[in-house]
PDB file of N, CA and C in Angstrom:
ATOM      1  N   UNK A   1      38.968  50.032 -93.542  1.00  0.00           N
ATOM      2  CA  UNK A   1      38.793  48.996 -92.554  1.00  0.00           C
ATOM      3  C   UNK A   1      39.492  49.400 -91.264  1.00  0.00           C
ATOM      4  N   UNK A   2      38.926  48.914 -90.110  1.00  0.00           N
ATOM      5  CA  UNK A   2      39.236  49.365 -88.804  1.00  0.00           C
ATOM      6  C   UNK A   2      39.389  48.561 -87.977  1.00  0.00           C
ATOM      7  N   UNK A   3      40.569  48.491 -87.221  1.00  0.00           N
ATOM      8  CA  UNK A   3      40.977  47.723 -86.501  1.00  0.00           C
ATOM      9  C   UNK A   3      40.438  48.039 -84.653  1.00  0.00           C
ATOM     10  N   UNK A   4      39.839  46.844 -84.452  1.00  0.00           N
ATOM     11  CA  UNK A   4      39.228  47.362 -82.842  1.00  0.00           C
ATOM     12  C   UNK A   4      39.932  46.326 -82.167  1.00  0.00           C
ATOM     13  N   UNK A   5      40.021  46.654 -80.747  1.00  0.00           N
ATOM     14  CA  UNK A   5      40.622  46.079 -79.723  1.00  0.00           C
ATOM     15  C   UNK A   5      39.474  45.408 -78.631  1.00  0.00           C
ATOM     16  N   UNK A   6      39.457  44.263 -77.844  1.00  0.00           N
ATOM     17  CA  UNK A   6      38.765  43.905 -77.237  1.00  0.00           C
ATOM     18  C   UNK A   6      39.677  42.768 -76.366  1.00  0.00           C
ATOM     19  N   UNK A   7      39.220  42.582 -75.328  1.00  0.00           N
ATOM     20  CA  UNK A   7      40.087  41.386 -74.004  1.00  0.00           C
ATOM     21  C   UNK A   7      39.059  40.236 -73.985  1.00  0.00           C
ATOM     22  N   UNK A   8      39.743  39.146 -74.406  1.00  0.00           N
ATOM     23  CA  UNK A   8      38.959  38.142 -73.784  1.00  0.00           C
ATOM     24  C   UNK A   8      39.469  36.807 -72.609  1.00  0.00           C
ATOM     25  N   UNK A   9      38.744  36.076 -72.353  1.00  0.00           N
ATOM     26  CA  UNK A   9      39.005  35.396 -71.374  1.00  0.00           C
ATOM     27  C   UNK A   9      40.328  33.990 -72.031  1.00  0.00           C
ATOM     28  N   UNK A  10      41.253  33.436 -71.194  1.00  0.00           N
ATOM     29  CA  UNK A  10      42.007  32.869 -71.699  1.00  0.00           C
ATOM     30  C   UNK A  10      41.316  31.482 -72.876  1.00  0.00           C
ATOM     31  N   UNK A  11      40.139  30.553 -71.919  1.00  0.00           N
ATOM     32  CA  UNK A  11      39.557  29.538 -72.794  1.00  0.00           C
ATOM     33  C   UNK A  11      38.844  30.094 -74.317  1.00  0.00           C
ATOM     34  N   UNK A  12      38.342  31.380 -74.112  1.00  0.00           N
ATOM     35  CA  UNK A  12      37.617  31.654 -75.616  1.00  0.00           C
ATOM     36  C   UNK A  12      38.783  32.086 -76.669  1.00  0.00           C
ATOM     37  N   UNK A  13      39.928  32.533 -75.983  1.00  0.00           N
ATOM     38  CA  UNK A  13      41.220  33.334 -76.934  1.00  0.00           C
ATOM     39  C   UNK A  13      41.710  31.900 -77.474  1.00  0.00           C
ATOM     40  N   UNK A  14      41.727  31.225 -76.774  1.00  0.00           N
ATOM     41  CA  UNK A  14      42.180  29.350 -77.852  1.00  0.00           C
ATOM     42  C   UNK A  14      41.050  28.934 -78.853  1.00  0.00           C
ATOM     43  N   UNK A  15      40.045  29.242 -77.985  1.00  0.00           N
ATOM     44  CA  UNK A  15      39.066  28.810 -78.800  1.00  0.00           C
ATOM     45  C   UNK A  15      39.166  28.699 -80.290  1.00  0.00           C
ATOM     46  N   UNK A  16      39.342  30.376 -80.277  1.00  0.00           N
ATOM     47  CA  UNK A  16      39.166  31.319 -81.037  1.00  0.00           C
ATOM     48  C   UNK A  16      40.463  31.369 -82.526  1.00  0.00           C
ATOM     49  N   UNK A  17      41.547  30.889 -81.165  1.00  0.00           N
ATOM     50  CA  UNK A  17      43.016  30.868 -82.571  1.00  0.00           C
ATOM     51  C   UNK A  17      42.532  29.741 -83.029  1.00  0.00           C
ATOM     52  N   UNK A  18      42.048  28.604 -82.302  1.00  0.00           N
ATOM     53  CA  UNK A  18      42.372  27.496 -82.664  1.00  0.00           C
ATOM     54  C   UNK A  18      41.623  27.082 -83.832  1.00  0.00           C
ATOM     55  N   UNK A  19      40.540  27.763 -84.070  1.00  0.00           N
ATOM     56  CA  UNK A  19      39.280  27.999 -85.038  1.00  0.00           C
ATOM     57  C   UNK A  19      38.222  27.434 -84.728  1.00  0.00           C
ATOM     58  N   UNK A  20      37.962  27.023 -83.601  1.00  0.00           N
ATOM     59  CA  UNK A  20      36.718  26.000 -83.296  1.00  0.00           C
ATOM     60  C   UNK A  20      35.762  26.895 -82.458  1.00  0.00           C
ATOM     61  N   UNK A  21      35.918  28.412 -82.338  1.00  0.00           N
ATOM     62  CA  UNK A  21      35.162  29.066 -81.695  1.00  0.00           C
ATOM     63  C   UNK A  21      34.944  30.658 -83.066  1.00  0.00           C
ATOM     64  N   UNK A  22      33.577  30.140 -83.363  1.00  0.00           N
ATOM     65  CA  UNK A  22      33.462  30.978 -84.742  1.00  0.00           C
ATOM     66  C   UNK A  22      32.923  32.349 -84.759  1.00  0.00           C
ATOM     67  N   UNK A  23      32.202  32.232 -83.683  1.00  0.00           N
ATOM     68  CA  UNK A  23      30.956  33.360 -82.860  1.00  0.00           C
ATOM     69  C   UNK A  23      31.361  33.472 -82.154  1.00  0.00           C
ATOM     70  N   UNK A  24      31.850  35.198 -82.264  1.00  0.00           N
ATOM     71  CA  UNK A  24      31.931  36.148 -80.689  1.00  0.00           C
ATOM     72  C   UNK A  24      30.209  36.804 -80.394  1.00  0.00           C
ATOM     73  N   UNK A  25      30.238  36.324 -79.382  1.00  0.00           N
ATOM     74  CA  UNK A  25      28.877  37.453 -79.048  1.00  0.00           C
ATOM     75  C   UNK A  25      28.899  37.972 -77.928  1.00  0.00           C
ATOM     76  N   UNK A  26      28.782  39.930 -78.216  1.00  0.00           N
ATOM     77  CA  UNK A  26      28.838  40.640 -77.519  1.00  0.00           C
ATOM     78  C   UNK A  26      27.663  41.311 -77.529  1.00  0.00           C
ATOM     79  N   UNK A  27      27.422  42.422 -76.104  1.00  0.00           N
ATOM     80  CA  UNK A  27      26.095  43.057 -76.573  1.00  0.00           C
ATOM     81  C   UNK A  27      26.606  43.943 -77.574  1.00  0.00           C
ATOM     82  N   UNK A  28      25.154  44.664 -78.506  1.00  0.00           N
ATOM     83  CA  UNK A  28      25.564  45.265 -79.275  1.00  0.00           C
ATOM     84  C   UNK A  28      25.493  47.114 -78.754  1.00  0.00           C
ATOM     85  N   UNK A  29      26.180  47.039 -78.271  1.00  0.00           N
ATOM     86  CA  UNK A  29      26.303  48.779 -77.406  1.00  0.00           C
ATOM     87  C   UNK A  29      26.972  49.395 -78.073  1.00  0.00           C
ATOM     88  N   UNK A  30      27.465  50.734 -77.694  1.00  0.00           N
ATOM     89  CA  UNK A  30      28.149  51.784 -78.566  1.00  0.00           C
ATOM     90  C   UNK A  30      29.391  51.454 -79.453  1.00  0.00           C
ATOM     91  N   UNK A  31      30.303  50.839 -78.030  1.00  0.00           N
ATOM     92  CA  UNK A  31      31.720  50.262 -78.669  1.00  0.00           C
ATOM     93  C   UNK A  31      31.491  49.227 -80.528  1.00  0.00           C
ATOM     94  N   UNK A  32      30.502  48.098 -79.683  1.00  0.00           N
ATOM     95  CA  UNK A  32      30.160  47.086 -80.835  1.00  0.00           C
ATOM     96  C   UNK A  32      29.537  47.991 -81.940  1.00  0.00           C
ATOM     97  N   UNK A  33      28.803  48.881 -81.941  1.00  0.00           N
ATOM     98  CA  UNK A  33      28.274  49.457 -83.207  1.00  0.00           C
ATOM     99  C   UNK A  33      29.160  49.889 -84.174  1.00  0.00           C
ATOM    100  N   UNK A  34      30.691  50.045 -83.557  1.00  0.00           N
ATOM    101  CA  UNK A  34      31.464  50.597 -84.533  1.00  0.00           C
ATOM    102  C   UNK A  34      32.014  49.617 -85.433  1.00  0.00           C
ATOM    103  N   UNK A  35      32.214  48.318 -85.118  1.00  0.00           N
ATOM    104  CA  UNK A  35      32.599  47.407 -85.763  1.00  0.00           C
ATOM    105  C   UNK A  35      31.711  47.417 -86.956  1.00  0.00           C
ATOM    106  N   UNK A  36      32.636  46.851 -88.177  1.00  0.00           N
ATOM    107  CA  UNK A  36      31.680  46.615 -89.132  1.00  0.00           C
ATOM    108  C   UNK A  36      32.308  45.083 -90.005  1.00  0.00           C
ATOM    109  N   UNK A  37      31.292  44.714 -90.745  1.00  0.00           N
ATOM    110  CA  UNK A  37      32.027  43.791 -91.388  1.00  0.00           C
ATOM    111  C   UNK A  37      33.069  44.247 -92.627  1.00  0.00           C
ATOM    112  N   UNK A  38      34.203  42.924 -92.615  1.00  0.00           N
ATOM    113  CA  UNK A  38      35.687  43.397 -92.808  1.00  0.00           C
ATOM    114  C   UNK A  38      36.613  44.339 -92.036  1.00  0.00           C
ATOM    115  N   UNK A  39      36.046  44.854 -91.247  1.00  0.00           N
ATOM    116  CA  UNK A  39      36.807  45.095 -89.891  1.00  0.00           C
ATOM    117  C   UNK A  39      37.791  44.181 -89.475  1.00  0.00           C
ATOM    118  N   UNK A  40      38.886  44.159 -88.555  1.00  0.00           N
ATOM    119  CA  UNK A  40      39.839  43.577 -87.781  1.00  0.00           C
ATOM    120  C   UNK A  40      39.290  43.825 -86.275  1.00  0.00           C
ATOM    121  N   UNK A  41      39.843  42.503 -85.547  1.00  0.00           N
ATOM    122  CA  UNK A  41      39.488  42.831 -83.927  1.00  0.00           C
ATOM    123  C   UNK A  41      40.939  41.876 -83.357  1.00  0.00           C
ATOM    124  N   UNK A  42      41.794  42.915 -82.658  1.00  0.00           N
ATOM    125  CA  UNK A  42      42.567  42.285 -81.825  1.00  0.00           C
ATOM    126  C   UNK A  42      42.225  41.834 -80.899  1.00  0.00           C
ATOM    127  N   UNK A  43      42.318  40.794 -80.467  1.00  0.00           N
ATOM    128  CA  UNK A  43      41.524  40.366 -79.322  1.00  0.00           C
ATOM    129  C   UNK A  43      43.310  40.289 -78.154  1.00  0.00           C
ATOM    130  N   UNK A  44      42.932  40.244 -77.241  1.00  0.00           N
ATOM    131  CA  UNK A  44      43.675  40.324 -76.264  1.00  0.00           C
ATOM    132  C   UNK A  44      43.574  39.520 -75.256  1.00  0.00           C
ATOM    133  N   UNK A  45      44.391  38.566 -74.922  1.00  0.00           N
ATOM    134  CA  UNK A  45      44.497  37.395 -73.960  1.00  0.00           C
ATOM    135  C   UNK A  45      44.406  38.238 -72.320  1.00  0.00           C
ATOM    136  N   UNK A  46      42.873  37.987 -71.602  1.00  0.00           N
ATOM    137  CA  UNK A  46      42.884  38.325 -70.148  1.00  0.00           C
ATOM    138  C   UNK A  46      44.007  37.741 -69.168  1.00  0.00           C
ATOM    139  N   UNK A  47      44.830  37.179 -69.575  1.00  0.00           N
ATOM    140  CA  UNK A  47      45.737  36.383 -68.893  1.00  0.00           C
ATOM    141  C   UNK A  47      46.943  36.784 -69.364  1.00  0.00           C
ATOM    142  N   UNK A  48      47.320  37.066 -70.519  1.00  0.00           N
ATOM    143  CA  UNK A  48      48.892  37.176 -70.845  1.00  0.00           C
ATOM    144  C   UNK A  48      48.598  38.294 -71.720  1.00  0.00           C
ATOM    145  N   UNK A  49      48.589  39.822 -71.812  1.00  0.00           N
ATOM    146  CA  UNK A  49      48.204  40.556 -72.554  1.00  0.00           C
ATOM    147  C   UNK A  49      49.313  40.830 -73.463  1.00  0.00           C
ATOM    148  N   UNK A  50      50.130  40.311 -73.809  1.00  0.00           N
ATOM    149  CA  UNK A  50      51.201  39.981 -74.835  1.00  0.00           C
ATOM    150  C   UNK A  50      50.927  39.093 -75.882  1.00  0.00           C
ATOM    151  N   UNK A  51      49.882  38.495 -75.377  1.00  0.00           N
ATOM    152  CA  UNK A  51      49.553  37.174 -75.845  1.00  0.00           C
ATOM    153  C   UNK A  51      47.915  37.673 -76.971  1.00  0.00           C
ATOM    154  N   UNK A  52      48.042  38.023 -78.326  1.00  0.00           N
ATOM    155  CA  UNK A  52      47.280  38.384 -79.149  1.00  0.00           C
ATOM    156  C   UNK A  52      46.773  37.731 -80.638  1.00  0.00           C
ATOM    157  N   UNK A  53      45.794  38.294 -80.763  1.00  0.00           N
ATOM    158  CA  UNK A  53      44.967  37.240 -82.612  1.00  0.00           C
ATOM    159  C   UNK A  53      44.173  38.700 -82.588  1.00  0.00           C
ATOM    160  N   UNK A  54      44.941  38.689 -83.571  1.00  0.00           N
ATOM    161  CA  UNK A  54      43.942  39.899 -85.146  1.00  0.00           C
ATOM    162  C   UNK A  54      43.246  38.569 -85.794  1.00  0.00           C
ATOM    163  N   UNK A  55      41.906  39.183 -86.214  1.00  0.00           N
ATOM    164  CA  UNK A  55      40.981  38.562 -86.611  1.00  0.00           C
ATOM    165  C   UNK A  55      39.777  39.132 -87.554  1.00  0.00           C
ATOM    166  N   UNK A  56      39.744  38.990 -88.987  1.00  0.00           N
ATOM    167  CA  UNK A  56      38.991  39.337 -89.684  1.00  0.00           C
ATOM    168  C   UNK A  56      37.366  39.271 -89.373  1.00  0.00           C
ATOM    169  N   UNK A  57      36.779  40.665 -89.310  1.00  0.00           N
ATOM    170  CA  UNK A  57      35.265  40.899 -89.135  1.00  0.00           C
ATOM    171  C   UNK A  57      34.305  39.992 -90.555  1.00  0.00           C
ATOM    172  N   UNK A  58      33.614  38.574 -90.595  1.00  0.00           N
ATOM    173  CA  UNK A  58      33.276  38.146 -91.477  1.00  0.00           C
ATOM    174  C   UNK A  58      31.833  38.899 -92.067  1.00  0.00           C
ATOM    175  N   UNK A  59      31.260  39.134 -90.660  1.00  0.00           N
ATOM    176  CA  UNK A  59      30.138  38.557 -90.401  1.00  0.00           C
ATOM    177  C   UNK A  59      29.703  39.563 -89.386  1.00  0.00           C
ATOM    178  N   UNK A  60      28.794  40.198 -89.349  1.00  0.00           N
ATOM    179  CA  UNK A  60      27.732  40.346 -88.079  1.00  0.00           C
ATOM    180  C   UNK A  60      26.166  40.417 -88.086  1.00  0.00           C
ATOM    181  N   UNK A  61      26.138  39.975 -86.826  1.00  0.00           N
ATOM    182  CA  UNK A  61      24.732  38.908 -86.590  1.00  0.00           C
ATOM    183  C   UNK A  61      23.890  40.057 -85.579  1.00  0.00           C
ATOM    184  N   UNK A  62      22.826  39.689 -85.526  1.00  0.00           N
ATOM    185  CA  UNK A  62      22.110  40.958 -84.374  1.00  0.00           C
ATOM    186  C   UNK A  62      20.883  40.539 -84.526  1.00  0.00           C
ATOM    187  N   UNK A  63      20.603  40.417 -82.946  1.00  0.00           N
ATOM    188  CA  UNK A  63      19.575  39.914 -82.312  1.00  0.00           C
ATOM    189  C   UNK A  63      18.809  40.267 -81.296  1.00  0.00           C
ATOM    190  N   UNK A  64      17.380  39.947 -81.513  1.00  0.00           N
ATOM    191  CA  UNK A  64      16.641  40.828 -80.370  1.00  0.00           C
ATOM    192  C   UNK A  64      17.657  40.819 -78.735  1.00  0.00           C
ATOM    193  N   UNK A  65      17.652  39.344 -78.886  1.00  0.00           N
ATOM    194  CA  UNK A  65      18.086  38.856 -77.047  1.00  0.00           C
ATOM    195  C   UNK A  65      19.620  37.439 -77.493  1.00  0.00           C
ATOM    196  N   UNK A  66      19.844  37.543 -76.801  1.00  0.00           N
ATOM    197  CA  UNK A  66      20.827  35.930 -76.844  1.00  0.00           C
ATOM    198  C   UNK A  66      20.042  34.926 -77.195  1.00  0.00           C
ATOM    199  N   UNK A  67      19.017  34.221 -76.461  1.00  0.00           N
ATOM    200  CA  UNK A  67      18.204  33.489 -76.707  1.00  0.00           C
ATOM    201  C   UNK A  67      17.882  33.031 -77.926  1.00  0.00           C
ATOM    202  N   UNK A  68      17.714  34.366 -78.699  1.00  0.00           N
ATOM    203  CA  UNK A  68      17.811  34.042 -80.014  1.00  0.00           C
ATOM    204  C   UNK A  68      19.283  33.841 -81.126  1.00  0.00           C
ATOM    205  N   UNK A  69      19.897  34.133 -80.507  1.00  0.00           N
ATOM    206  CA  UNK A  69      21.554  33.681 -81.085  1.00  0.00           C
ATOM    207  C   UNK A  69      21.040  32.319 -80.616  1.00  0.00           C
ATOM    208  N   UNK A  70      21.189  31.779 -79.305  1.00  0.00           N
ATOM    209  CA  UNK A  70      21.494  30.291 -79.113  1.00  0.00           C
ATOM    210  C   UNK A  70      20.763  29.700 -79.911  1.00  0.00           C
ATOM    211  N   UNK A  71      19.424  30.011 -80.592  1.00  0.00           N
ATOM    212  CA  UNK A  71      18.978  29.016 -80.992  1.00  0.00           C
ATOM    213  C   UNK A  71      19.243  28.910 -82.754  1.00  0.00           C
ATOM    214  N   UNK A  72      20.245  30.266 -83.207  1.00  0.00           N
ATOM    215  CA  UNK A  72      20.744  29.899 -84.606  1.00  0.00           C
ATOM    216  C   UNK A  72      21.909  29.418 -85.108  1.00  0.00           C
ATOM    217  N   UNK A  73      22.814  28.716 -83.816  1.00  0.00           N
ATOM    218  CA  UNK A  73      24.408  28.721 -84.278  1.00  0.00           C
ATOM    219  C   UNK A  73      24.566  27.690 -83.082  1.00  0.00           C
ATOM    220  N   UNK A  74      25.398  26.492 -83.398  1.00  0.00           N
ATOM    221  CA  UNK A  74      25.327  25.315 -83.027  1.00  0.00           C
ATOM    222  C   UNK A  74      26.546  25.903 -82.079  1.00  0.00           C
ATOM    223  N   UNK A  75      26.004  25.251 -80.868  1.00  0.00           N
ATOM    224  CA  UNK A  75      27.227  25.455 -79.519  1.00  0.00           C
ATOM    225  C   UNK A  75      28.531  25.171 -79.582  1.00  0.00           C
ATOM    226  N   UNK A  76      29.149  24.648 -80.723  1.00  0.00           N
ATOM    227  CA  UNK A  76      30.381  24.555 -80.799  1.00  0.00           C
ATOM    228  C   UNK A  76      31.143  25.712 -81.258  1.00  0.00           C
ATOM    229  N   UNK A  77      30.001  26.206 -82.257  1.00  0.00           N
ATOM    230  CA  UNK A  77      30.850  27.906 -82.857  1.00  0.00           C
ATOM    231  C   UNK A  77      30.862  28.945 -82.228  1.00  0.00           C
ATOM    232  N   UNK A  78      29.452  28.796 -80.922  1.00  0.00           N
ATOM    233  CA  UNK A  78      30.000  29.562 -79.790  1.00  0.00           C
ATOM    234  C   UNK A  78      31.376  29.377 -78.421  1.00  0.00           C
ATOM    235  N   UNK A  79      31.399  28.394 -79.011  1.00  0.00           N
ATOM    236  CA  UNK A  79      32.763  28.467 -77.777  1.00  0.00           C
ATOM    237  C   UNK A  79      32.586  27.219 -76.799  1.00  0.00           C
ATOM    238  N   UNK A  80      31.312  26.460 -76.723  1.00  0.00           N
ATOM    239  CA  UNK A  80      31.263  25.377 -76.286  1.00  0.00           C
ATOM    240  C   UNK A  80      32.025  23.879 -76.561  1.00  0.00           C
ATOM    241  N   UNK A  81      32.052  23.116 -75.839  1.00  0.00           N
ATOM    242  CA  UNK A  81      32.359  21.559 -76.075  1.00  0.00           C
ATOM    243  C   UNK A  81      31.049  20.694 -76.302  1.00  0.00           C
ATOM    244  N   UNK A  82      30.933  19.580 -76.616  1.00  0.00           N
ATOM    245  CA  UNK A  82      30.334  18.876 -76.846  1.00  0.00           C
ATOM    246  C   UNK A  82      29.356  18.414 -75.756  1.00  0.00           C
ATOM    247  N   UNK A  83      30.286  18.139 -74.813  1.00  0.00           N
ATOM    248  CA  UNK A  83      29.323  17.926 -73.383  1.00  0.00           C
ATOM    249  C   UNK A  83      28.872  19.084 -72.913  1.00  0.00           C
ATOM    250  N   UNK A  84      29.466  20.095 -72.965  1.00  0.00           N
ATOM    251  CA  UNK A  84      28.718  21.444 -72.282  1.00  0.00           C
ATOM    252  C   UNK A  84      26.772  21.534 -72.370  1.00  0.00           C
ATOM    253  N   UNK A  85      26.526  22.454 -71.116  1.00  0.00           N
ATOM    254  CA  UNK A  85      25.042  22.284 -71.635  1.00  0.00           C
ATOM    255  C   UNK A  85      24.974  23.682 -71.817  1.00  0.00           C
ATOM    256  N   UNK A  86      24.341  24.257 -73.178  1.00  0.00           N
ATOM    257  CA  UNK A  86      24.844  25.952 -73.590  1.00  0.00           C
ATOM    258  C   UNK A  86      23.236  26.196 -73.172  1.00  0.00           C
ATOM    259  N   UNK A  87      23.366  27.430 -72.800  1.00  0.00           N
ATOM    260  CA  UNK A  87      21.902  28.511 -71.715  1.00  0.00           C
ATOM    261  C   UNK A  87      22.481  29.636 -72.466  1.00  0.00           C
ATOM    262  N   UNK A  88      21.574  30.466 -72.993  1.00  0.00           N
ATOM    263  CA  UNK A  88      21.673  31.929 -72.939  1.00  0.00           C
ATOM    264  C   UNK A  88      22.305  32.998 -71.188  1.00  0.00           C
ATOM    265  N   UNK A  89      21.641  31.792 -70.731  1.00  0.00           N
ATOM    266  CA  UNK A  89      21.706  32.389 -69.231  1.00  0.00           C
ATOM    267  C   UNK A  89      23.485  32.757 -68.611  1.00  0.00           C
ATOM    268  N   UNK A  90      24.316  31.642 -69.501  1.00  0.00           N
ATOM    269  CA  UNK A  90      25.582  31.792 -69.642  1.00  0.00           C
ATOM    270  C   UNK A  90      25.896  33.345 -69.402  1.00  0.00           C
ATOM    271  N   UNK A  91      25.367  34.235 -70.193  1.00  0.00           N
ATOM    272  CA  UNK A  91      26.014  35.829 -70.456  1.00  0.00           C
ATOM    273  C   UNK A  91      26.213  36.375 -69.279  1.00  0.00           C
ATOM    274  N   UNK A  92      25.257  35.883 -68.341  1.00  0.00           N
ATOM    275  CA  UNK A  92      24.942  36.994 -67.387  1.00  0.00           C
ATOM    276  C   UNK A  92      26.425  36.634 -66.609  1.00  0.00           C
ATOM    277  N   UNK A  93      27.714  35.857 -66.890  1.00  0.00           N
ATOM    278  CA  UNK A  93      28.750  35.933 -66.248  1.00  0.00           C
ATOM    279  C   UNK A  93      29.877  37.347 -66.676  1.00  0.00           C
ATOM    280  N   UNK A  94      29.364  37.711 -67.971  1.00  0.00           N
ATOM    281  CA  UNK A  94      29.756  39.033 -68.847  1.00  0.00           C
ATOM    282  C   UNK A  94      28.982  40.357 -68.586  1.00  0.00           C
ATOM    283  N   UNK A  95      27.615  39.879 -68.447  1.00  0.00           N
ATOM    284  CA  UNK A  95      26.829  41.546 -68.416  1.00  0.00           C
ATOM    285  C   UNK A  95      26.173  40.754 -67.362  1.00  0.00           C
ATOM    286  N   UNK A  96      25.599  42.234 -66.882  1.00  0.00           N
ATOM    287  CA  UNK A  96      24.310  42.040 -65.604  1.00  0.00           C
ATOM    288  C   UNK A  96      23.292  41.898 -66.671  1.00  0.00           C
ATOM    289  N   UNK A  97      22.026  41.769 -65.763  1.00  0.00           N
ATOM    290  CA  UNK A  97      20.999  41.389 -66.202  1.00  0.00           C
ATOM    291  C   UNK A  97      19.769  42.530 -67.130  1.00  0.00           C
ATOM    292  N   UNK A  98      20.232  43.473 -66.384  1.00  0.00           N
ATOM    293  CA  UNK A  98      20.162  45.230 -67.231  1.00  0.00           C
ATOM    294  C   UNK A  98      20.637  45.271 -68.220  1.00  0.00           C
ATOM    295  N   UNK A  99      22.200  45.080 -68.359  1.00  0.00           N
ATOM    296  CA  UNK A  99      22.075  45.562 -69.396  1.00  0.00           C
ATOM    297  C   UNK A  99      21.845  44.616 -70.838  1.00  0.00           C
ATOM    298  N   UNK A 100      21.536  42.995 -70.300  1.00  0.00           N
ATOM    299  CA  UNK A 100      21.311  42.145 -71.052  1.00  0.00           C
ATOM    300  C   UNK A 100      19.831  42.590 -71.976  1.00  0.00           C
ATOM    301  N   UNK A 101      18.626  43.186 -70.822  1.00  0.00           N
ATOM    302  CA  UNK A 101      17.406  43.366 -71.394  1.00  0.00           C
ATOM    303  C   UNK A 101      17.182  44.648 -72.151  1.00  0.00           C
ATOM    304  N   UNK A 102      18.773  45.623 -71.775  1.00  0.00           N
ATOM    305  CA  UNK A 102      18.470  46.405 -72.915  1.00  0.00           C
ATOM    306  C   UNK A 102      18.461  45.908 -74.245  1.00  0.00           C
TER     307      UNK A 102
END
Protein backbone atom coordinates (compact mmCIF):
# COMPACT_ATOMS: atom_id res chain seq x y z
CA UNK A 1 0.00 0.00 0.00
CA UNK A 2 1.07 3.51 -0.98
CA UNK A 3 0.87 6.48 0.48
CA UNK A 4 0.19 9.65 -1.98
CA UNK A 5 0.24 13.23 -1.23
CA UNK A 6 -2.20 15.78 -2.61
CA UNK A 7 -3.23 19.78 -1.41
CA UNK A 8 -6.53 20.65 -0.99
CA UNK A 9 -8.51 23.68 -0.50
CA UNK A 10 -9.20 24.70 3.25
CA UNK A 11 -13.42 24.09 3.01
CA UNK A 12 -12.99 20.45 1.34
CA UNK A 13 -9.93 19.50 4.03
CA UNK A 14 -12.98 19.94 6.89
CA UNK A 15 -15.14 18.56 4.82
CA UNK A 16 -13.26 15.78 4.50
CA UNK A 17 -11.93 15.27 8.42
CA UNK A 18 -15.14 15.98 9.40
CA UNK A 19 -16.60 12.97 7.33
CA UNK A 20 -19.35 14.63 5.52
CA UNK A 21 -17.29 14.96 2.35
CA UNK A 22 -16.95 11.22 1.04
CA UNK A 23 -15.91 11.80 -2.71
CA UNK A 24 -12.74 13.27 -3.82
CA UNK A 25 -12.93 13.82 -7.48
CA UNK A 26 -10.02 14.36 -9.40
CA UNK A 27 -9.20 14.01 -13.08
CA UNK A 28 -7.97 10.75 -13.64
CA UNK A 29 -4.34 11.68 -15.17
CA UNK A 30 -1.01 10.14 -14.59
CA UNK A 31 -0.53 11.21 -10.89
CA UNK A 32 -4.32 9.73 -10.10
CA UNK A 33 -3.59 6.46 -11.98
CA UNK A 34 -1.19 5.56 -9.39
CA UNK A 35 -3.52 5.53 -6.64
CA UNK A 36 -5.13 2.40 -5.99
CA UNK A 37 -7.68 1.13 -3.74
CA UNK A 38 -6.37 0.67 -0.05
CA UNK A 39 -3.95 3.17 -0.78
CA UNK A 40 -3.42 6.20 1.77
CA UNK A 41 -3.69 9.95 0.59
CA UNK A 42 -2.31 12.71 2.75
CA UNK A 43 -4.12 15.37 1.93
CA UNK A 44 -2.64 18.70 2.79
CA UNK A 45 -4.40 21.84 4.04
CA UNK A 46 -3.89 24.83 1.07
CA UNK A 47 -3.93 27.13 3.93
CA UNK A 48 -1.94 25.74 6.84
CA UNK A 49 0.36 23.05 5.31
CA UNK A 50 1.05 21.69 8.80
CA UNK A 51 -2.31 21.18 8.98
CA UNK A 52 -2.89 17.28 7.58
CA UNK A 53 -5.52 13.87 7.24
CA UNK A 54 -4.12 10.54 6.01
CA UNK A 55 -6.96 8.92 4.58
CA UNK A 56 -7.73 5.41 3.54
CA UNK A 57 -8.20 4.72 -0.45
CA UNK A 58 -11.88 2.87 -0.16
CA UNK A 59 -12.95 3.12 -3.32
CA UNK A 60 -12.31 4.30 -6.86
CA UNK A 61 -14.84 5.48 -9.21
CA UNK A 62 -14.10 6.44 -13.02
CA UNK A 63 -15.97 8.14 -15.34
CA UNK A 64 -16.40 9.10 -18.82
CA UNK A 65 -16.88 13.07 -17.78
CA UNK A 66 -17.97 14.64 -14.25
CA UNK A 67 -21.35 14.90 -15.41
CA UNK A 68 -21.54 11.56 -14.94
CA UNK A 69 -20.12 11.43 -11.30
CA UNK A 70 -22.76 14.21 -10.48
CA UNK A 71 -25.38 12.28 -11.43
CA UNK A 72 -24.25 9.01 -9.19
CA UNK A 73 -23.36 10.40 -5.70
CA UNK A 74 -25.63 12.71 -3.82
CA UNK A 75 -24.06 16.36 -3.40
CA UNK A 76 -23.42 16.06 0.05
CA UNK A 77 -20.61 13.30 -0.39
CA UNK A 78 -19.20 15.54 -2.80
CA UNK A 79 -18.46 18.30 -0.64
CA UNK A 80 -21.64 20.25 -1.00
CA UNK A 81 -24.31 21.73 1.55
CA UNK A 82 -27.73 21.33 1.28
CA UNK A 83 -28.56 24.64 -0.24
CA UNK A 84 -25.71 24.57 -2.66
CA UNK A 85 -26.75 24.18 -6.32
CA UNK A 86 -24.00 21.29 -7.49
CA UNK A 87 -23.03 21.73 -11.69
CA UNK A 88 -20.41 19.58 -13.00
CA UNK A 89 -19.48 22.94 -14.35
CA UNK A 90 -18.09 23.53 -10.71
CA UNK A 91 -14.55 21.73 -11.88
CA UNK A 92 -13.66 24.07 -14.26
CA UNK A 93 -12.49 26.22 -10.96
CA UNK A 94 -9.71 23.13 -10.66
CA UNK A 95 -8.97 22.23 -14.37
CA UNK A 96 -9.43 24.21 -17.59
CA UNK A 97 -11.73 23.14 -19.89
CA UNK A 98 -9.02 20.94 -21.97
CA UNK A 99 -8.08 19.21 -19.83
CA UNK A 100 -11.61 18.45 -18.43
CA UNK A 101 -12.59 16.98 -22.14
CA UNK A 102 -9.67 14.93 -22.11
Amino acid sequence: MENHIMTLNNDCFILIKNGTKTIEMRLYDEKRKTVLKGDYITFINNDDCKNQLKVKVLEIYKYKNFNDLYEQFNKIKLGYSYDDFATPDDMEQYYSKEDIKR
